[in-house]
Each structure stands twice: as C-alpha cells, then as structure tokens.
N, C-alpha and C. Protein backbone atom coordinates (compact mmCIF):
# COMPACT_ATOMS: atom_id res chain seq x y z
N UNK A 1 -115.94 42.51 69.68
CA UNK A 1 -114.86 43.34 70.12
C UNK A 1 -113.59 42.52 70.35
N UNK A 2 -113.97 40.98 70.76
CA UNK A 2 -112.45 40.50 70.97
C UNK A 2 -111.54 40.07 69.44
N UNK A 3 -112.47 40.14 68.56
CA UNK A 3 -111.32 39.95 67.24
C UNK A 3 -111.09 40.96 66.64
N UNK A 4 -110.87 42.52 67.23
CA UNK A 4 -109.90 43.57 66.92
C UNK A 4 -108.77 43.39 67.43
N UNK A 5 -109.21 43.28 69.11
CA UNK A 5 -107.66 42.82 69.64
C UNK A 5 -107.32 41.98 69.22
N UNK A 6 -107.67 40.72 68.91
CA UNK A 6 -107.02 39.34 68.64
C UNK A 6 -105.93 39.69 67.41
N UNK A 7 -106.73 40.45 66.51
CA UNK A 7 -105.92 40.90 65.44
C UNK A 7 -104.71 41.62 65.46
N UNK A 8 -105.20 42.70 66.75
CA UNK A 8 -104.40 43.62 66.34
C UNK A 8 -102.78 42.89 67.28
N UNK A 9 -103.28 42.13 68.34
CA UNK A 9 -102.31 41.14 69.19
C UNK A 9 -101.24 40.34 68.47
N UNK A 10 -102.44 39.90 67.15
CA UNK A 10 -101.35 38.52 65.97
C UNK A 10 -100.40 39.79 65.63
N UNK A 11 -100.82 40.95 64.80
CA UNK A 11 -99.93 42.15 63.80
C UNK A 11 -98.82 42.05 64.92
N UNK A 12 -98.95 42.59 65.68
CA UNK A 12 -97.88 42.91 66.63
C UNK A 12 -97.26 42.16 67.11
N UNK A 13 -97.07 40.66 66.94
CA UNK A 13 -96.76 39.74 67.64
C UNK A 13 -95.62 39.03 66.00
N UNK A 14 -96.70 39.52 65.22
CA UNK A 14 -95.64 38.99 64.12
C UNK A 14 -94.79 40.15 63.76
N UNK A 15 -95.04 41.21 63.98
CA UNK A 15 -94.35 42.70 63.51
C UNK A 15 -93.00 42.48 64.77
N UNK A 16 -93.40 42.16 65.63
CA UNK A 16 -91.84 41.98 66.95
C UNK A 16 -91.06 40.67 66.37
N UNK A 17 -91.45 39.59 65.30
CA UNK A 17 -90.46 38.75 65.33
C UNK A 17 -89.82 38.94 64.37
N UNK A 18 -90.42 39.63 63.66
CA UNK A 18 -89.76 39.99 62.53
C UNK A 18 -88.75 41.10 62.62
N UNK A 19 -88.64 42.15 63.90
CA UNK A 19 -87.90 43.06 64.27
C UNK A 19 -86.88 41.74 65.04
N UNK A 20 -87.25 41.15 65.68
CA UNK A 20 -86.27 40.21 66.38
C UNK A 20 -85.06 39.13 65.41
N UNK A 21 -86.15 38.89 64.13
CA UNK A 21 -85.21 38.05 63.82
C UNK A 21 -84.06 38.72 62.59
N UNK A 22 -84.66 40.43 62.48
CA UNK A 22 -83.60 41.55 61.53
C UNK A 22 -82.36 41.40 62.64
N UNK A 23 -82.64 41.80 64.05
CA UNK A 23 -82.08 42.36 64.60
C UNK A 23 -80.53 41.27 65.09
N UNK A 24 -80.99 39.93 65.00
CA UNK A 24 -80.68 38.49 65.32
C UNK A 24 -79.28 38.39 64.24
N UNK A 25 -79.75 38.49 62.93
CA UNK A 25 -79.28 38.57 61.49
C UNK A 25 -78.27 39.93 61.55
N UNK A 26 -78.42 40.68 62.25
CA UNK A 26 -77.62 42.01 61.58
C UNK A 26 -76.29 42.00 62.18
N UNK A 27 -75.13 42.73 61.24
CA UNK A 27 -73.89 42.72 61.63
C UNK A 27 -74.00 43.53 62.59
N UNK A 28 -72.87 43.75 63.55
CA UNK A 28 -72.69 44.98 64.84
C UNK A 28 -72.51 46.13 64.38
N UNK A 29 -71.64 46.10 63.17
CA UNK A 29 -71.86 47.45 62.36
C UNK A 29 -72.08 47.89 61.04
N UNK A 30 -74.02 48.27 61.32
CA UNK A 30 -74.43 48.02 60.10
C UNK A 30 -74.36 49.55 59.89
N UNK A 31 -73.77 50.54 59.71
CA UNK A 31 -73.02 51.31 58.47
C UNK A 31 -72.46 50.71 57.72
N UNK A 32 -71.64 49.89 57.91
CA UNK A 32 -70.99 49.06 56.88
C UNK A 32 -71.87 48.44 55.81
N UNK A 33 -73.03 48.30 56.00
CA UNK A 33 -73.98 46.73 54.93
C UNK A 33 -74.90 47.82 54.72
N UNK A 34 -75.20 47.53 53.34
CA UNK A 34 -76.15 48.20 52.35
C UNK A 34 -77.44 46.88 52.57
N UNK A 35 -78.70 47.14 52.35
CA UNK A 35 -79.80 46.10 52.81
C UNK A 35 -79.91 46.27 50.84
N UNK A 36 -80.67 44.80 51.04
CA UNK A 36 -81.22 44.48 49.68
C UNK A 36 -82.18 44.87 49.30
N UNK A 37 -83.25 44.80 48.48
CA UNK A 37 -84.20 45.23 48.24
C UNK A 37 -84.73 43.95 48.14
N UNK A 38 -85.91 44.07 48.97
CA UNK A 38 -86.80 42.51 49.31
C UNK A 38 -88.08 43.11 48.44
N UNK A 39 -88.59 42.10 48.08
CA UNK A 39 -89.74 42.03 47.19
C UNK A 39 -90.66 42.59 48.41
N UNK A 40 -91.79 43.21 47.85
CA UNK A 40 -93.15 43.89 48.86
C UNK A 40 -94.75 43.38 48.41
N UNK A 41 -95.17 44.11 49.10
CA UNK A 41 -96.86 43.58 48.34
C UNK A 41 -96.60 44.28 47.20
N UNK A 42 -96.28 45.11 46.80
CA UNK A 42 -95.76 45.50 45.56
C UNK A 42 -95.88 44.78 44.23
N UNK A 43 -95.40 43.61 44.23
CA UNK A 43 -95.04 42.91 43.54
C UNK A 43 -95.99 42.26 43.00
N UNK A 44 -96.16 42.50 41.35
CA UNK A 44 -97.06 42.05 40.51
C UNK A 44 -97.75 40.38 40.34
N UNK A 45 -98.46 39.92 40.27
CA UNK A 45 -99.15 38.79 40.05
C UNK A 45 -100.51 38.41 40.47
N UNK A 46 -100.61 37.15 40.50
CA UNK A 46 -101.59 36.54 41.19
C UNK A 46 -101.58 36.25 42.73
N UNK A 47 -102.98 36.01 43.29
CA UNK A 47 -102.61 36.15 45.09
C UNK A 47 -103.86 35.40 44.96
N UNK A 48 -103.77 35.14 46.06
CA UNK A 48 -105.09 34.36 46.69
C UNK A 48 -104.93 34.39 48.34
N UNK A 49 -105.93 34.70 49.05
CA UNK A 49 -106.39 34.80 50.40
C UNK A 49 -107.27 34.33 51.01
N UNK A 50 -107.48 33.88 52.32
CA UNK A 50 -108.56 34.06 53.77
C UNK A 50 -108.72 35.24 54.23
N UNK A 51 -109.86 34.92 54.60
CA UNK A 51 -110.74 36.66 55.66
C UNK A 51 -111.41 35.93 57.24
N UNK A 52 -110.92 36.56 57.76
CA UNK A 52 -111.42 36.07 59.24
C UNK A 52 -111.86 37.85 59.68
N UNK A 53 -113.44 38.02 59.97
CA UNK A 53 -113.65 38.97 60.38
C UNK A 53 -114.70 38.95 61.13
N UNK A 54 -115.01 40.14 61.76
CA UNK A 54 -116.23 40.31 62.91
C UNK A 54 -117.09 39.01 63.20
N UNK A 55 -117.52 38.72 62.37
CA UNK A 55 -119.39 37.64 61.90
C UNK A 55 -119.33 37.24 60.73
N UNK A 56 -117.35 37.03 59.89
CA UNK A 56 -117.52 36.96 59.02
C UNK A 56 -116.59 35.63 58.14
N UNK A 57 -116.33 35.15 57.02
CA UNK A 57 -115.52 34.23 57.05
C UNK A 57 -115.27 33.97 55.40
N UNK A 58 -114.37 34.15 54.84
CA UNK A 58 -114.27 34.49 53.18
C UNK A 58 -113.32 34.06 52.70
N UNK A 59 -113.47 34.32 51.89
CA UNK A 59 -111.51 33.99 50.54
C UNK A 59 -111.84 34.35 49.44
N UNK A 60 -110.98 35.06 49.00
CA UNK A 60 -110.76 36.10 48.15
C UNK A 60 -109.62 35.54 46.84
N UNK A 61 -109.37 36.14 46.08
CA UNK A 61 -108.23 35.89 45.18
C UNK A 61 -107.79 37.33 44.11
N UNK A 62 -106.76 38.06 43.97
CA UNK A 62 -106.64 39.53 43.62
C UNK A 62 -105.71 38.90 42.32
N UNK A 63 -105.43 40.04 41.54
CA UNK A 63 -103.92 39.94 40.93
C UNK A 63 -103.42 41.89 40.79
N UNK A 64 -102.29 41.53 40.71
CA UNK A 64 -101.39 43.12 41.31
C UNK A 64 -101.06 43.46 39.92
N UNK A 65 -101.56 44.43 39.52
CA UNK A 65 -101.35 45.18 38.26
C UNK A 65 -99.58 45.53 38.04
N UNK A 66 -99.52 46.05 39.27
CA UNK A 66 -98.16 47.73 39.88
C UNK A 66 -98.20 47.57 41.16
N UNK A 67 -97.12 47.81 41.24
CA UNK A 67 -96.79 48.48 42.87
C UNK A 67 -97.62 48.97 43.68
N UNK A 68 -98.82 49.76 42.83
CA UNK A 68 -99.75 50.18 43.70
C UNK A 68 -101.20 50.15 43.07
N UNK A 69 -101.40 49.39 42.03
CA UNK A 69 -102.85 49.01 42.02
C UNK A 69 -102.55 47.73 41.94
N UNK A 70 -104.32 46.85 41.78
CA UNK A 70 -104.76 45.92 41.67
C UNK A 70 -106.09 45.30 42.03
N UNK A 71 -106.42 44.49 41.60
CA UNK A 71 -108.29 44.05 41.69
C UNK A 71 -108.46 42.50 42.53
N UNK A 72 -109.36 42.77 43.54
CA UNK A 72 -109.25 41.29 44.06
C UNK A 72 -111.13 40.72 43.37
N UNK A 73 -111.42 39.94 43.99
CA UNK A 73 -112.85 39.56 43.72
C UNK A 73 -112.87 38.42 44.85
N UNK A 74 -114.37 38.51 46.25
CA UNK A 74 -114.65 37.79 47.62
C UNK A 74 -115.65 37.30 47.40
N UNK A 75 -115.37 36.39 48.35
CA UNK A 75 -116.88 36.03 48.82
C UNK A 75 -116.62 35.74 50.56
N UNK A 76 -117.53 36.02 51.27
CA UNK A 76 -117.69 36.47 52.50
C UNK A 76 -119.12 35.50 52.81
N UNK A 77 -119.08 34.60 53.90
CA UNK A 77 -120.08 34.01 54.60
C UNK A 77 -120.04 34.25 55.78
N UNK A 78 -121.60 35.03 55.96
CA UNK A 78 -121.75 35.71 57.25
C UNK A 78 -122.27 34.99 58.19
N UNK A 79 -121.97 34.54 59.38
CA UNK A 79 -122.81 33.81 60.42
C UNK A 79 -124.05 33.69 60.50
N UNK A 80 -124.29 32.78 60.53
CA UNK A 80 -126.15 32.72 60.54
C UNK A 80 -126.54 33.03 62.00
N UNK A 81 -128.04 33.78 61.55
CA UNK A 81 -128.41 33.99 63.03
C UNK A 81 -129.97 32.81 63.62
N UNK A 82 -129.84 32.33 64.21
CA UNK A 82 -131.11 31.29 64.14
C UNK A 82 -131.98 31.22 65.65
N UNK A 83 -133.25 31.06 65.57
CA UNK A 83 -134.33 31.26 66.72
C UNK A 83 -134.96 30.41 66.35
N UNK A 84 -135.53 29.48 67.34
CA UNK A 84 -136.54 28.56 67.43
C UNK A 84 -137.35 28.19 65.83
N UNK A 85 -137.57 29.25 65.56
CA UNK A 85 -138.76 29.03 64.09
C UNK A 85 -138.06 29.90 62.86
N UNK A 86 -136.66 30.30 63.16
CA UNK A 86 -136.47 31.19 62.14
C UNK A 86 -134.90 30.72 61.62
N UNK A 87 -134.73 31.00 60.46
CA UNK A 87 -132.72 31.00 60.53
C UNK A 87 -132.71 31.85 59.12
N UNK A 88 -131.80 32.92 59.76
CA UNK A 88 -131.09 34.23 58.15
C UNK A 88 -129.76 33.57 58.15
N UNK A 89 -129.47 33.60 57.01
CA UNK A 89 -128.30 33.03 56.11
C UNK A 89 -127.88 34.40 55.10
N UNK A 90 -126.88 34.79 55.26
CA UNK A 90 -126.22 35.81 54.41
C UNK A 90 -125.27 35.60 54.05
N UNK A 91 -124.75 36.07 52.84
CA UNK A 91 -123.39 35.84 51.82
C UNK A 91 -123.50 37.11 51.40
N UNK A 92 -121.87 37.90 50.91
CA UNK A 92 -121.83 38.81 50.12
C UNK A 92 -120.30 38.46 48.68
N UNK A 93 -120.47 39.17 47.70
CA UNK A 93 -119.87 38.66 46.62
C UNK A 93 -119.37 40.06 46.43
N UNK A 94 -118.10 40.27 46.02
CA UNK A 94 -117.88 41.50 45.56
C UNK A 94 -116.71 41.64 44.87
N UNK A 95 -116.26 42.56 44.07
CA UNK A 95 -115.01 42.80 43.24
C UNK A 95 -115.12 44.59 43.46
N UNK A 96 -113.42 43.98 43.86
CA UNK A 96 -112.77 45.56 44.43
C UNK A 96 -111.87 46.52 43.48
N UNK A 97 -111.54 47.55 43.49
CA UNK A 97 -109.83 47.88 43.13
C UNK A 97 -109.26 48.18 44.22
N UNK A 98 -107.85 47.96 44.62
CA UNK A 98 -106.85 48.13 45.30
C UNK A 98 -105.83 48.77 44.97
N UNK A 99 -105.55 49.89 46.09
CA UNK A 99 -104.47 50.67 45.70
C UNK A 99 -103.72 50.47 46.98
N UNK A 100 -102.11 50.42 46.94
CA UNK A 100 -101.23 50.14 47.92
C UNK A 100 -100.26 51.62 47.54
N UNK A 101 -100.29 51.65 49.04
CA UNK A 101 -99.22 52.97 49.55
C UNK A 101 -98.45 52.35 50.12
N UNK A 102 -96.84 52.01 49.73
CA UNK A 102 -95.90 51.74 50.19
C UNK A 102 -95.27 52.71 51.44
N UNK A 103 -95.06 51.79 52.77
CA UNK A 103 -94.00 52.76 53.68
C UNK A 103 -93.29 51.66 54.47
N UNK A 104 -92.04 52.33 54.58
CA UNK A 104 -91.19 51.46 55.13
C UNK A 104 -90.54 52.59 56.22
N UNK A 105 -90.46 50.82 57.18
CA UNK A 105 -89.77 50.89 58.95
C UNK A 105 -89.13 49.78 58.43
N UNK A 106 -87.66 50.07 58.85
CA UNK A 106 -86.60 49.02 58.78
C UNK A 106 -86.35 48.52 59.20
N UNK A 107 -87.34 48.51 60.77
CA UNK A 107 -87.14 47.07 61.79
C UNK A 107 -88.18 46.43 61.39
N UNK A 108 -89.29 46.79 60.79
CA UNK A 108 -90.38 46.04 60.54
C UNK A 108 -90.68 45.18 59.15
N UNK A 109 -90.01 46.01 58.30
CA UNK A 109 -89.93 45.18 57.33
C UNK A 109 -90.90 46.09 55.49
N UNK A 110 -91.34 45.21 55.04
CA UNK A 110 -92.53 46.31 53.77
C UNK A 110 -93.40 46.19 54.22
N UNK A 111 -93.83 46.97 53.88
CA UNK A 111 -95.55 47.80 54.45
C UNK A 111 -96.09 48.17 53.48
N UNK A 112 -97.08 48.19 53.67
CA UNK A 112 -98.05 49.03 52.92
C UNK A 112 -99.17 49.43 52.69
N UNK A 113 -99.85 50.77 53.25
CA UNK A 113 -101.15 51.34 53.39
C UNK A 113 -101.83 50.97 52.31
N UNK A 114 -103.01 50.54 52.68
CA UNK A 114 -104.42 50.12 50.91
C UNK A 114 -105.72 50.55 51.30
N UNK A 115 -106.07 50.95 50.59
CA UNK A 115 -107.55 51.44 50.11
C UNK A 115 -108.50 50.47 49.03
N UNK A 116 -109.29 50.01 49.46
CA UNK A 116 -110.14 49.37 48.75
C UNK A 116 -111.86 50.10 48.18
N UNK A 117 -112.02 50.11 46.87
CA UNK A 117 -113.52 50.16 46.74
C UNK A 117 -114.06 49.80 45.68
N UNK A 118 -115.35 49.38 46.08
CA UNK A 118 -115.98 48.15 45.07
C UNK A 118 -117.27 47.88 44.93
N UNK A 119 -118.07 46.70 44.52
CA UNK A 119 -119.38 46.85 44.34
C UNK A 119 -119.72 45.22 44.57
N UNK A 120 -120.53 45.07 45.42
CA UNK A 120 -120.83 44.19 46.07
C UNK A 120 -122.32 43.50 45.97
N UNK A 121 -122.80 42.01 45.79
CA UNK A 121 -124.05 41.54 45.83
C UNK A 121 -124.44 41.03 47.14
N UNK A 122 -125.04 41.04 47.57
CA UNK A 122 -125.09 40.61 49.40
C UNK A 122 -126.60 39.91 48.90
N UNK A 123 -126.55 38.44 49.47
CA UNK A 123 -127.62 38.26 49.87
C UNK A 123 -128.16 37.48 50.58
N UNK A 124 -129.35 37.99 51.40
CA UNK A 124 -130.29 37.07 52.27
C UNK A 124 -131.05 36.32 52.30
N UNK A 125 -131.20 34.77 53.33
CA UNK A 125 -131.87 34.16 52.60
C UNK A 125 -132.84 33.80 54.46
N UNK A 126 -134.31 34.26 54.61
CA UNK A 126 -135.14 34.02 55.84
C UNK A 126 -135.49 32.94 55.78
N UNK A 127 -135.84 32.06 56.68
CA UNK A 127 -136.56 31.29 56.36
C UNK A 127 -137.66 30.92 57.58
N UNK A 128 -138.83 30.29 57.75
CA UNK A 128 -139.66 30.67 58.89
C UNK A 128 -140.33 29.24 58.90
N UNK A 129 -140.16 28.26 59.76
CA UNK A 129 -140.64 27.23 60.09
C UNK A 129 -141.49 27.15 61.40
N UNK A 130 -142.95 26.85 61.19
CA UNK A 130 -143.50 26.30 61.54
C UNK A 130 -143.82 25.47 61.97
N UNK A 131 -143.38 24.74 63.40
CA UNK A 131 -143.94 22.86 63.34
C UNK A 131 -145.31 22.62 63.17
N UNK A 132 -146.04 23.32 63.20
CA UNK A 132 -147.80 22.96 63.58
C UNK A 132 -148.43 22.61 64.83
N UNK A 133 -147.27 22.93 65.95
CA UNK A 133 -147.39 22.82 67.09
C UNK A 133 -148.14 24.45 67.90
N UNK A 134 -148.93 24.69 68.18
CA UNK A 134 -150.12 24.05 68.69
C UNK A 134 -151.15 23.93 67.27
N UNK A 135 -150.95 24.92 66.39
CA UNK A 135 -152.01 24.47 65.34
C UNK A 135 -151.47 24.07 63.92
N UNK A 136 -151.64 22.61 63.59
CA UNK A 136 -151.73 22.10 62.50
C UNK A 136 -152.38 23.30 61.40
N UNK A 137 -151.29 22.96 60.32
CA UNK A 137 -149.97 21.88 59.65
C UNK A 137 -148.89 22.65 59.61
N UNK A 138 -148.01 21.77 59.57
CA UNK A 138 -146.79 22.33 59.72
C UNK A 138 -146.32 23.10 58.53
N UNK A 139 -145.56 24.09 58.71
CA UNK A 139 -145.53 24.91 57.39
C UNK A 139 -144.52 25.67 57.45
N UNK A 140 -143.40 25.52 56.54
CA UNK A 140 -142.43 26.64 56.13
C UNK A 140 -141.98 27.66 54.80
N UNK A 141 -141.73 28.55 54.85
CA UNK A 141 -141.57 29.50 53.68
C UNK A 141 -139.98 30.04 53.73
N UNK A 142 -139.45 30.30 52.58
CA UNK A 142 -138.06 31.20 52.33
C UNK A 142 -138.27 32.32 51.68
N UNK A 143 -137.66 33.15 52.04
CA UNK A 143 -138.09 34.49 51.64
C UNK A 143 -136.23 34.91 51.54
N UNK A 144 -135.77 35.19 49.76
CA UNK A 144 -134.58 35.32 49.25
C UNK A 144 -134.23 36.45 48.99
N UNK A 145 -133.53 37.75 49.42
CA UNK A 145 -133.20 39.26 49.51
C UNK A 145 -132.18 39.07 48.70
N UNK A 146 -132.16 39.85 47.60
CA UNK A 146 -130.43 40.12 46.97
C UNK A 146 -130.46 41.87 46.67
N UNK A 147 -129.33 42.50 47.56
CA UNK A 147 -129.02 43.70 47.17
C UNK A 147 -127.73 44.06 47.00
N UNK A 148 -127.64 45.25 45.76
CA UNK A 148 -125.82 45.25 45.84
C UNK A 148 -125.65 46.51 46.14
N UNK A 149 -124.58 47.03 46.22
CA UNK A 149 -124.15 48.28 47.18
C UNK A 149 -122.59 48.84 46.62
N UNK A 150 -122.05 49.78 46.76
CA UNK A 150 -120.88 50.12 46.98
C UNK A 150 -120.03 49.84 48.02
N UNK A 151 -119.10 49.31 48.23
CA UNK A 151 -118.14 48.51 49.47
C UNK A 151 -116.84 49.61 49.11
N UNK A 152 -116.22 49.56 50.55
CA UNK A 152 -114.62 50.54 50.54
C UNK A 152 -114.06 49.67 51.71
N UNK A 153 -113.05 49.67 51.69
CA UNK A 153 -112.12 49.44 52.97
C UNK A 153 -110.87 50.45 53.10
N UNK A 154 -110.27 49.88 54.38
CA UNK A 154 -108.70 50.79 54.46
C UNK A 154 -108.22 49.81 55.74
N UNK A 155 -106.67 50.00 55.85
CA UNK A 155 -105.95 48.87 56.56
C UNK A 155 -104.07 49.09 56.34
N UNK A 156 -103.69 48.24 56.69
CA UNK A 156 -102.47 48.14 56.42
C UNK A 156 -101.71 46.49 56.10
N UNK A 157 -101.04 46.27 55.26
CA UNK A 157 -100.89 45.01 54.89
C UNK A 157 -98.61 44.95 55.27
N UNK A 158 -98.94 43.94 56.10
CA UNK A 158 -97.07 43.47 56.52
C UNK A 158 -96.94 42.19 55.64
N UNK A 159 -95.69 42.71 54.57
CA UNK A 159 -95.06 41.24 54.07
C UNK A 159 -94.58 40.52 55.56
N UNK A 160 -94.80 39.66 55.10
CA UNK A 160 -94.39 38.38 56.10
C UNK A 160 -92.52 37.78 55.22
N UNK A 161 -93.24 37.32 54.04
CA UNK A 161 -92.16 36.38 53.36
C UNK A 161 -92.43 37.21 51.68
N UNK A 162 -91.37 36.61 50.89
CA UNK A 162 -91.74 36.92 49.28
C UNK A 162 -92.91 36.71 48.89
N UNK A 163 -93.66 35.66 49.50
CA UNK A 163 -94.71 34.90 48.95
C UNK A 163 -96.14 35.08 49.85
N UNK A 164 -95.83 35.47 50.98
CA UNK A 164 -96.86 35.57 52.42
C UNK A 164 -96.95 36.99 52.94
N UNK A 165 -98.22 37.71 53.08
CA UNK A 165 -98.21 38.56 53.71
C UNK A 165 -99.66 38.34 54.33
N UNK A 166 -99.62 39.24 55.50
CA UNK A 166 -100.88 39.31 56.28
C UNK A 166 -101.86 41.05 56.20
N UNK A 167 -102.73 41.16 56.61
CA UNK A 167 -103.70 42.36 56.90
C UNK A 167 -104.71 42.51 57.38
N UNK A 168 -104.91 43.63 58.21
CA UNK A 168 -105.65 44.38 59.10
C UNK A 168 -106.28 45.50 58.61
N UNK A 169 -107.68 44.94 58.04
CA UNK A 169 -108.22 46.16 57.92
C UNK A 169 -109.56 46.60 58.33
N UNK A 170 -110.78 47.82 57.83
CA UNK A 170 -111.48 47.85 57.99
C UNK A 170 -112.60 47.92 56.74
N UNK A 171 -113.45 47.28 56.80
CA UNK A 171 -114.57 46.95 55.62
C UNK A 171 -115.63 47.53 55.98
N UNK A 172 -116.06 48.68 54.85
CA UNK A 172 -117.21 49.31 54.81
C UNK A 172 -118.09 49.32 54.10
N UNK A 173 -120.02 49.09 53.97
CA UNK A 173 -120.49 48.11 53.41
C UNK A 173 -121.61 49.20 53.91
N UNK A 174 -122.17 50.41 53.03
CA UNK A 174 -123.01 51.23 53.35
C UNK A 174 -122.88 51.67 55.24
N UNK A 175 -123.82 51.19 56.07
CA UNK A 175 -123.78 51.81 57.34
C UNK A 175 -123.10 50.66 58.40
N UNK A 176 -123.02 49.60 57.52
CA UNK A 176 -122.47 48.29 58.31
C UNK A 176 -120.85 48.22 58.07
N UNK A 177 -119.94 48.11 59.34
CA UNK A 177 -118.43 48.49 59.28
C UNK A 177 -118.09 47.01 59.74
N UNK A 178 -117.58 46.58 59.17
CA UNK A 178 -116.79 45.13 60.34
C UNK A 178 -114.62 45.38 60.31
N UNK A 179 -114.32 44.81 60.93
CA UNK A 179 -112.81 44.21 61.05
C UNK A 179 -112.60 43.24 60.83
N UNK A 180 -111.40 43.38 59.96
CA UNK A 180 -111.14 41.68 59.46
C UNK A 180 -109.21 41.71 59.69
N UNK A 181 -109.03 40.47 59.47
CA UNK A 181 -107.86 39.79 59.17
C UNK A 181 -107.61 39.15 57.92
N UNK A 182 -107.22 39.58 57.16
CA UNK A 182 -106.27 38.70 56.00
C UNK A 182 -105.26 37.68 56.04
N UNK A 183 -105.21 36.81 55.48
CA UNK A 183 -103.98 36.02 55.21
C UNK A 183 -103.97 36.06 53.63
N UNK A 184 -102.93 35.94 53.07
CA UNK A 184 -102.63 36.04 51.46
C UNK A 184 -101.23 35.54 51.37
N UNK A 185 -101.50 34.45 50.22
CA UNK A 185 -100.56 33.72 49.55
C UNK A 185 -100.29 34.22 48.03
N UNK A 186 -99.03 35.01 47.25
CA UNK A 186 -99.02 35.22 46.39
C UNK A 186 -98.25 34.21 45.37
N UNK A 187 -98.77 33.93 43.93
CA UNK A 187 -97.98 32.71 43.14
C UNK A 187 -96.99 33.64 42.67
C-alpha cells in the first residue's frame, strides 16, 4: 500500500513543479503570447523504460507508431518469496499494444490517458531444499511453472521533458492487479 502513495506523492510533486516553473516563465499578460506546441508522448519513435511496482521491478522498451498507438515489449522480476526450505522465483515477459488519449491542462503540461493489452509468459520457478537434518540425505528438487495469459493496464502518462516522461498506472494480469511507476526515456 505504501507505493501507491509514494507514487501518487512523486506525480504530484512533479505535476506542481512543473505548474511552478510555467507559472515562473510566464509573461503578466498572457493574452498577449500564443504557447508553442511542445512535443507529447505523442511523438513517434523509439522509448525505452523502468517499472517500479507493487513486488515488482522491470524495463521495458516500446516504439510509438502515432500519436496514439504503439507496442512496448517487458520483462518484470517479481520478488522472491523464501522460507527456511523453500524459495519461488517469478518473472513475467510480455508484449503489449498501447493506445494514448491525449488531454491537456495548461498548468500541467501533455498528458495523456493509455490503455494497454497484451499477452504475457509468467514464469515460476519452486524450489524445495532439504538439509537432511533430522533425516539423512540431504535433498533438493525444482519444480519450473510457465503460463501465459492475457495482460491489460490503464494509467496516465505526464511529459516531463521532449525526451522524459513518467507514469502511473495499473497492471492487470488475470485476477492479480499490481501498481506501478514508469520512468521512460524516448530516442
């Protein structure tokens, strides 16, 4: 639960400086000044990203068709969970399409609503060790799960810079939901 807020604390923390530093920049009377048109996530190419989420930890790399599609392809390493005689190891792999809904606030800067959905390989890996403590011999086994699934998300993504934007979204993965954070660098 604390890396929704954490997230949602950074958005808002970068969404106010960026109102601070329009507001810093602007003439006293802006009827007068026509604004430029700043590049958005919009903007076609190659990208590459980090994922910081729930139990989760990834990087990704997309390229932007249009203004409002485009395809990324992740990989996601999920925290291991480990007990005395046991440790699960999970990874998931997936390739998405992305569609961006442009909206703009003019203190905030480009925006833009996205929808993600995709198809995903997830897999698990058990493993069960034995010391042989109290009964000899010591003995361990791995037991390797691979299943794939349909994946969706939804979120909202703030340009930062021409080249930098960040996002907040939510990742859905059959009955399992997590929150994540994006960072993305576009070439």
């Amino acid at each position: 639960m604390k890396l929704p807020i954490a997230a949602s604390l950074l958005l808002l923390t970068v969404s106010t400086q960026a109102i601070a530093a329009k507001s810093a920049t602007a003439p006293a009377n802006s009827k007068a000044t026509t604004t430029a048109a700043t590049p958005s996530s919009s903007s076609e190419g190659l990208y590459i990203g980090a994922k910081l989420g729930d139990s989760t930890v990834g990087a990704f790399m997309g390229y932007q068709f249009n203004k409002m599609l485009g395809m990324e392809l992740s990989y996601d390493y999920v925290s291991p969970e480990y007990t005395d005689t046991t440790t699960l190891k999970r990874s998931r792999v997936d390739a998405s399409g992305v569609a961006l809904f442009p909206i703009k606030f003019n203190a905030i800067g480009p925006m833009a609503l996205y929808v993600k959905i995709g198809y995903e390989l997830y897999t698990e890996t058990y493993t069960v060790n034995n010391p042989g403590v109290p009964v000899p011999p010591a003995t361990y086994y791995t037991t390797k799960t691979t299943t794939t699934g349909v994946t969706g998300g939804v979120g909202v993504q703030l340009d930062l810079s021409n080249r930098t934007s960040a996002r907040l979204g939510l990742n859905m993965i059959g009955s399992d939901s997590s929150v994540y954070l994006n960072a993305i660098y576009r070439f």
